[in-house]
N, C-alpha and C. Protein backbone atom coordinates (compact mmCIF):
# COMPACT_ATOMS: atom_id res chain seq x y z
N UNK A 1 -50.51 98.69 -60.84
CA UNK A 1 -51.46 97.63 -60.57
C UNK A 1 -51.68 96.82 -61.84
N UNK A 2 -51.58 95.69 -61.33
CA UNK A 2 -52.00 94.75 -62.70
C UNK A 2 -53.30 94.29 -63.16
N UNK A 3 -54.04 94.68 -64.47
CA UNK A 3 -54.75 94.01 -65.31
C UNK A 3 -55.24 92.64 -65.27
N UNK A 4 -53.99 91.85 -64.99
CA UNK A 4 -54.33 90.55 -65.73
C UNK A 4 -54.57 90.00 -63.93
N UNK A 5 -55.32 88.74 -64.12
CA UNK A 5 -55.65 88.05 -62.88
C UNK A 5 -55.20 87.08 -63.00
N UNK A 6 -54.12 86.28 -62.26
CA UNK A 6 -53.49 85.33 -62.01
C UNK A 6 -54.37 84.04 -61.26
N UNK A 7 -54.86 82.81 -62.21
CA UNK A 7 -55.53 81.83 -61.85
C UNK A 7 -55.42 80.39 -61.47
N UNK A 8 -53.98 80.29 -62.25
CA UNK A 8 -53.70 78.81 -62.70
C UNK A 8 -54.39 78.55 -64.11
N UNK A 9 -54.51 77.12 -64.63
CA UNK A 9 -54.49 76.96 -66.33
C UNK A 9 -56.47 76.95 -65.68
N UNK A 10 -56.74 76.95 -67.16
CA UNK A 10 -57.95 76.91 -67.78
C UNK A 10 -58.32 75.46 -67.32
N UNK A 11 -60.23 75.44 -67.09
CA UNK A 11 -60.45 73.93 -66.91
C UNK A 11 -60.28 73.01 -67.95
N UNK A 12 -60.19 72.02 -68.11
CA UNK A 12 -59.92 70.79 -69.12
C UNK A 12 -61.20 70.96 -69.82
N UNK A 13 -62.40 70.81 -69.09
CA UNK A 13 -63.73 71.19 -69.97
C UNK A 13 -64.13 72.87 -70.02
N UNK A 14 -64.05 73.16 -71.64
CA UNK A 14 -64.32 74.19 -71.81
C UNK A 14 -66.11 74.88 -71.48
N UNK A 15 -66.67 73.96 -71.53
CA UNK A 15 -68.16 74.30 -71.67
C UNK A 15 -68.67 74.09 -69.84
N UNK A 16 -68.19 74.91 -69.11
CA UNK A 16 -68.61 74.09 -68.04
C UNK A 16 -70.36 74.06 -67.79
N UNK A 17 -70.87 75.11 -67.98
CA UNK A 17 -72.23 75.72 -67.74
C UNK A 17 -72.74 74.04 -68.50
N UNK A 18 -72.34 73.90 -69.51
CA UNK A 18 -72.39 72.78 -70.43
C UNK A 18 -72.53 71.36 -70.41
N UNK A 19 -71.45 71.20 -69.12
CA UNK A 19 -71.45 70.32 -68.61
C UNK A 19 -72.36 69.75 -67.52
N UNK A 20 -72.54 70.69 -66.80
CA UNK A 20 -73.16 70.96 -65.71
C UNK A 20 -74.44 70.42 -66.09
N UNK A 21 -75.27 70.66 -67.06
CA UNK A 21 -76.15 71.19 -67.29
C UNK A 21 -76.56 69.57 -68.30
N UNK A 22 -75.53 69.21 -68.97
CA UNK A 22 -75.60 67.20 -69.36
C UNK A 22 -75.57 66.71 -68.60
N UNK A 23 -74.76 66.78 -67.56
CA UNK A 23 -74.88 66.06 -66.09
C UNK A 23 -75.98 65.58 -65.54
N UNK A 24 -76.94 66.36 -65.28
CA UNK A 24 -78.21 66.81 -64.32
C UNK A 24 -78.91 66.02 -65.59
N UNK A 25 -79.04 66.40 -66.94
CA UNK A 25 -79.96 65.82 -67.03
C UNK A 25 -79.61 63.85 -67.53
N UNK A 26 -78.38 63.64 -67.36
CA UNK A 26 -77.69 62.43 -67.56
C UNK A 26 -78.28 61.71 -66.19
N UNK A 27 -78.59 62.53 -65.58
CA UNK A 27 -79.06 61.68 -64.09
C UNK A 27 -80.40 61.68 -64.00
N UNK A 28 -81.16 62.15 -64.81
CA UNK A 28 -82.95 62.13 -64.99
C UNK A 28 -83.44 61.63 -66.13
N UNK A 29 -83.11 60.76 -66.66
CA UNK A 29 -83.24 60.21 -68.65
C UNK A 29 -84.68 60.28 -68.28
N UNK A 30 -84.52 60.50 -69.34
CA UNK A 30 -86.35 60.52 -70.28
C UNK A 30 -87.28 61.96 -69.80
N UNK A 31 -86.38 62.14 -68.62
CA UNK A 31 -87.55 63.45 -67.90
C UNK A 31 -87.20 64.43 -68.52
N UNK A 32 -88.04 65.86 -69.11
CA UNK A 32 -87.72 66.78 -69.79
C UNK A 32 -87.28 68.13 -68.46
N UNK A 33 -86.42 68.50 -68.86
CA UNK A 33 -86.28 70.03 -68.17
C UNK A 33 -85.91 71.17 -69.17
N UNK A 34 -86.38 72.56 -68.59
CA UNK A 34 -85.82 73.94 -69.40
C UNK A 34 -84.54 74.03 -68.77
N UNK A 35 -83.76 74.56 -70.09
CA UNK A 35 -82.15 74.30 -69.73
C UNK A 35 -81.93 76.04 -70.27
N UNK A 36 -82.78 76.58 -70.72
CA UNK A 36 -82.46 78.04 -71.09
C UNK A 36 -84.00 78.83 -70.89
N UNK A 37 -83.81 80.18 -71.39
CA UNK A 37 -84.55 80.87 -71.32
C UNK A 37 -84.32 82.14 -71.95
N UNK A 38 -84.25 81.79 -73.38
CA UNK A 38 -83.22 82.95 -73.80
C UNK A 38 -84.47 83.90 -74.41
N UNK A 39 -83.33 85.20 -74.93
CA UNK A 39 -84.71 86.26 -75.31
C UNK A 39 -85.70 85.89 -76.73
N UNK A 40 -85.31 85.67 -77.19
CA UNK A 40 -86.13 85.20 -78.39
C UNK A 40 -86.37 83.89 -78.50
N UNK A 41 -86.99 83.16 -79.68
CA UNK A 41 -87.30 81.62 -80.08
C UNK A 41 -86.29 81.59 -81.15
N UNK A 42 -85.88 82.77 -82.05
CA UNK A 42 -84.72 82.13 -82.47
C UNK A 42 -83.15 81.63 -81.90
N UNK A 43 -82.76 82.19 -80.88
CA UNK A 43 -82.38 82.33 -79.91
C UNK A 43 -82.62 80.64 -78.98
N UNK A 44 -83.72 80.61 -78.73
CA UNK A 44 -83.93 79.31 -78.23
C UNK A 44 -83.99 78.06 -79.41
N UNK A 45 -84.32 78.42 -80.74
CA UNK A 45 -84.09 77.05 -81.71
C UNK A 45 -82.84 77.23 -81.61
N UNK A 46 -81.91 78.43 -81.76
CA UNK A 46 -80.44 77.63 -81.97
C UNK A 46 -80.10 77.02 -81.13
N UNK A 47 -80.51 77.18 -79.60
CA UNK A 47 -79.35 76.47 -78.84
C UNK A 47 -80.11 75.27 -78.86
N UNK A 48 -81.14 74.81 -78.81
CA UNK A 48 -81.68 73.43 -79.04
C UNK A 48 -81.05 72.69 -80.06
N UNK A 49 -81.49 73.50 -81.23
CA UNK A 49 -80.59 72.75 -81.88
C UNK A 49 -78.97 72.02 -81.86
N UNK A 50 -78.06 73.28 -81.59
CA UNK A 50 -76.91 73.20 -80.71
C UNK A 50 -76.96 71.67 -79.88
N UNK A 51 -77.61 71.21 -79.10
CA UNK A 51 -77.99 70.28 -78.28
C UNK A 51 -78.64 69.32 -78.92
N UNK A 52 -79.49 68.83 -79.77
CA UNK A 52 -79.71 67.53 -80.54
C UNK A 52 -78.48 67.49 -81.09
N UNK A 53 -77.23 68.31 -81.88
CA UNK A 53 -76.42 68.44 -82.67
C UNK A 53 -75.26 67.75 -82.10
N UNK A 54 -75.13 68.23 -80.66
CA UNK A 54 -74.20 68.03 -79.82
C UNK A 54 -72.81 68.84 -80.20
N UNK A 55 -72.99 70.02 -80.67
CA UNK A 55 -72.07 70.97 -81.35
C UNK A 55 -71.10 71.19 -80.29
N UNK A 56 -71.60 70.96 -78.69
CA UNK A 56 -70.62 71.06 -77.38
C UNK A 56 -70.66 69.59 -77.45
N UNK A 57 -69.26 69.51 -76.60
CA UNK A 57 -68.83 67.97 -76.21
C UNK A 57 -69.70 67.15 -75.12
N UNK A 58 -70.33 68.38 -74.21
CA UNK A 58 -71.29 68.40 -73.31
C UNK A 58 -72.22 67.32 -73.68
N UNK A 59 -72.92 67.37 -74.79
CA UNK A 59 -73.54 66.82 -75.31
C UNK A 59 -73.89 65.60 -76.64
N UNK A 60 -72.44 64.83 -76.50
CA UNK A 60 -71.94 64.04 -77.12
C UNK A 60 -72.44 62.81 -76.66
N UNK A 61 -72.70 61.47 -77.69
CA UNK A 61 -72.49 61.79 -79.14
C UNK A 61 -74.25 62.51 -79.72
N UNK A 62 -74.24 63.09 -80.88
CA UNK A 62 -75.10 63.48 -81.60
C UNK A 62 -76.26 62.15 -81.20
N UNK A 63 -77.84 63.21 -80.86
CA UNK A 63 -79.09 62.32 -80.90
C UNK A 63 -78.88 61.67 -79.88
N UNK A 64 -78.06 61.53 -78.61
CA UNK A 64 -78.09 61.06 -77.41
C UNK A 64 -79.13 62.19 -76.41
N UNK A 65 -79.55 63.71 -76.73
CA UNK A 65 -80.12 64.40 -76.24
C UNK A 65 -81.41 65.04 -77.12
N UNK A 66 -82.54 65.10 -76.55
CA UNK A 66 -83.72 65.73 -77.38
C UNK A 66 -83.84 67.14 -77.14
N UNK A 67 -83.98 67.95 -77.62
CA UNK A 67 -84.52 69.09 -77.31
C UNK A 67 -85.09 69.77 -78.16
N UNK A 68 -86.14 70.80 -77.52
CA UNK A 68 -86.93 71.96 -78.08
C UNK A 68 -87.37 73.03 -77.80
N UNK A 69 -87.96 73.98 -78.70
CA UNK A 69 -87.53 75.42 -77.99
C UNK A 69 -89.05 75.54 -77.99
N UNK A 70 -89.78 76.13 -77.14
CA UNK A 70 -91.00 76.70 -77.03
C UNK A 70 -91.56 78.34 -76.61
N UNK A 71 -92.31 78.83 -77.13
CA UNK A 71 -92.85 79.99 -76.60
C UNK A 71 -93.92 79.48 -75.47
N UNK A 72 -93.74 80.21 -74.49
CA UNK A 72 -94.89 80.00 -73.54
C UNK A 72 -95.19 81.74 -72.88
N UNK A 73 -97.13 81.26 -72.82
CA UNK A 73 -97.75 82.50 -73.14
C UNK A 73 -98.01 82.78 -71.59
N UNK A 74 -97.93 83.39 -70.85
CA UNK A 74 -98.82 83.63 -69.77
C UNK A 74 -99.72 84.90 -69.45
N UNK A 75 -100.73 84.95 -69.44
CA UNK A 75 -101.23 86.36 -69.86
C UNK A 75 -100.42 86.91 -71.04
N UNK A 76 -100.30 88.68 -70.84
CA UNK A 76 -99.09 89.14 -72.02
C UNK A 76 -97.89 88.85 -72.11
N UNK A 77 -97.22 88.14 -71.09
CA UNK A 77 -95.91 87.62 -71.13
C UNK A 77 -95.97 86.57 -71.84
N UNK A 78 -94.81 86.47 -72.65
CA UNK A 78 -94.20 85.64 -73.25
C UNK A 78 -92.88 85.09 -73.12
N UNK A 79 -92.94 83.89 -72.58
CA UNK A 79 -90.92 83.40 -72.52
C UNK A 79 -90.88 82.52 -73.00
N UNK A 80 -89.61 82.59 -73.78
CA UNK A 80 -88.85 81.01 -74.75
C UNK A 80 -88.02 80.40 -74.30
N UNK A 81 -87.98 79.02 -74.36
CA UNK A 81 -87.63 78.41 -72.93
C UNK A 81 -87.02 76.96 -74.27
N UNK A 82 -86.38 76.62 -73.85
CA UNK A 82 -85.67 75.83 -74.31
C UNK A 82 -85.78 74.42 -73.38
N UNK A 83 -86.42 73.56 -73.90
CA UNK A 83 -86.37 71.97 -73.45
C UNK A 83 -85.68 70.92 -73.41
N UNK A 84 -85.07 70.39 -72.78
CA UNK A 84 -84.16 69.10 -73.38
C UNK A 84 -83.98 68.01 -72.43
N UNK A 85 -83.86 66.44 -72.92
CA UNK A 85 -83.97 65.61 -72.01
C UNK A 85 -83.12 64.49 -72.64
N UNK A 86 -82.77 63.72 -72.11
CA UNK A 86 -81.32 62.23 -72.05
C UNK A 86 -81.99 61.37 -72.14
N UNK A 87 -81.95 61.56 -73.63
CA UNK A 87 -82.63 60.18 -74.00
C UNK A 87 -81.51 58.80 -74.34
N UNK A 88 -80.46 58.38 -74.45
CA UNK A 88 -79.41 57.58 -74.76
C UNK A 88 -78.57 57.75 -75.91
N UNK A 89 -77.46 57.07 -76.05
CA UNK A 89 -76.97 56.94 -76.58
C UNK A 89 -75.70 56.33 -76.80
N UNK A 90 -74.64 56.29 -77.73
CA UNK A 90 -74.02 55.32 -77.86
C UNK A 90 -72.80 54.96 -76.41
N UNK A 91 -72.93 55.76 -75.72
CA UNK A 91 -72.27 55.91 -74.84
C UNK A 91 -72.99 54.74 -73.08
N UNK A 92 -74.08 54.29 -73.18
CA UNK A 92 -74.72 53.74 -72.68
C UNK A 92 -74.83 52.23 -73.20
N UNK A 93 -74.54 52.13 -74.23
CA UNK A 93 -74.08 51.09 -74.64
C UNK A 93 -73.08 50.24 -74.12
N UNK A 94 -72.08 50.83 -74.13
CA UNK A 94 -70.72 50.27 -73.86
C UNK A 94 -70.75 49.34 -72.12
């Protein structure tokens, strides 16, 4: 029995979650949504950051996307939640 799983090639966009996820908010500018929810706030500054940075292509060019990472308290729970919203860029231009 074979190991390997036979698929066809890889998608053209590597980041799909990535994509997906510029998309949605490429179609709501200015409105903010949580795009993560990761376990920590450091955890949530990187990938924010990641995303003002535009370190994925997803999110190209740089400063076309805002984001920020927040703790939010509810009673003793605590979740860090990552914000981000389409604000423009040079690509809207054209």
């Amino acid at each position: 029995m074979s190991t390997v799983e036979y698929m066809g090639p890889p998608p053209k966009q590597r980041n799909t979650k990535h994509a997906r996820i510029a998309r949605e908010l490429r179609a709501h500018p200015q409105v903010w949504g949580v795009v993560r929810r990761p376990s920590s706030l450091d955890s949530a500054s990187s990938a924010a950051r990641a995303i003002r940075d535009a370190r994925l292509p997803a999110y190209a060019p740089a400063g076309s996307f805002e984001a920020v990472a927040r703790s939010v308290s509810e009673g003793a729970v605590t979740e860090y939640r990552v914000y981000a919203r389409y604000v423009g860029g040079a690509e809207s231009a054209a």
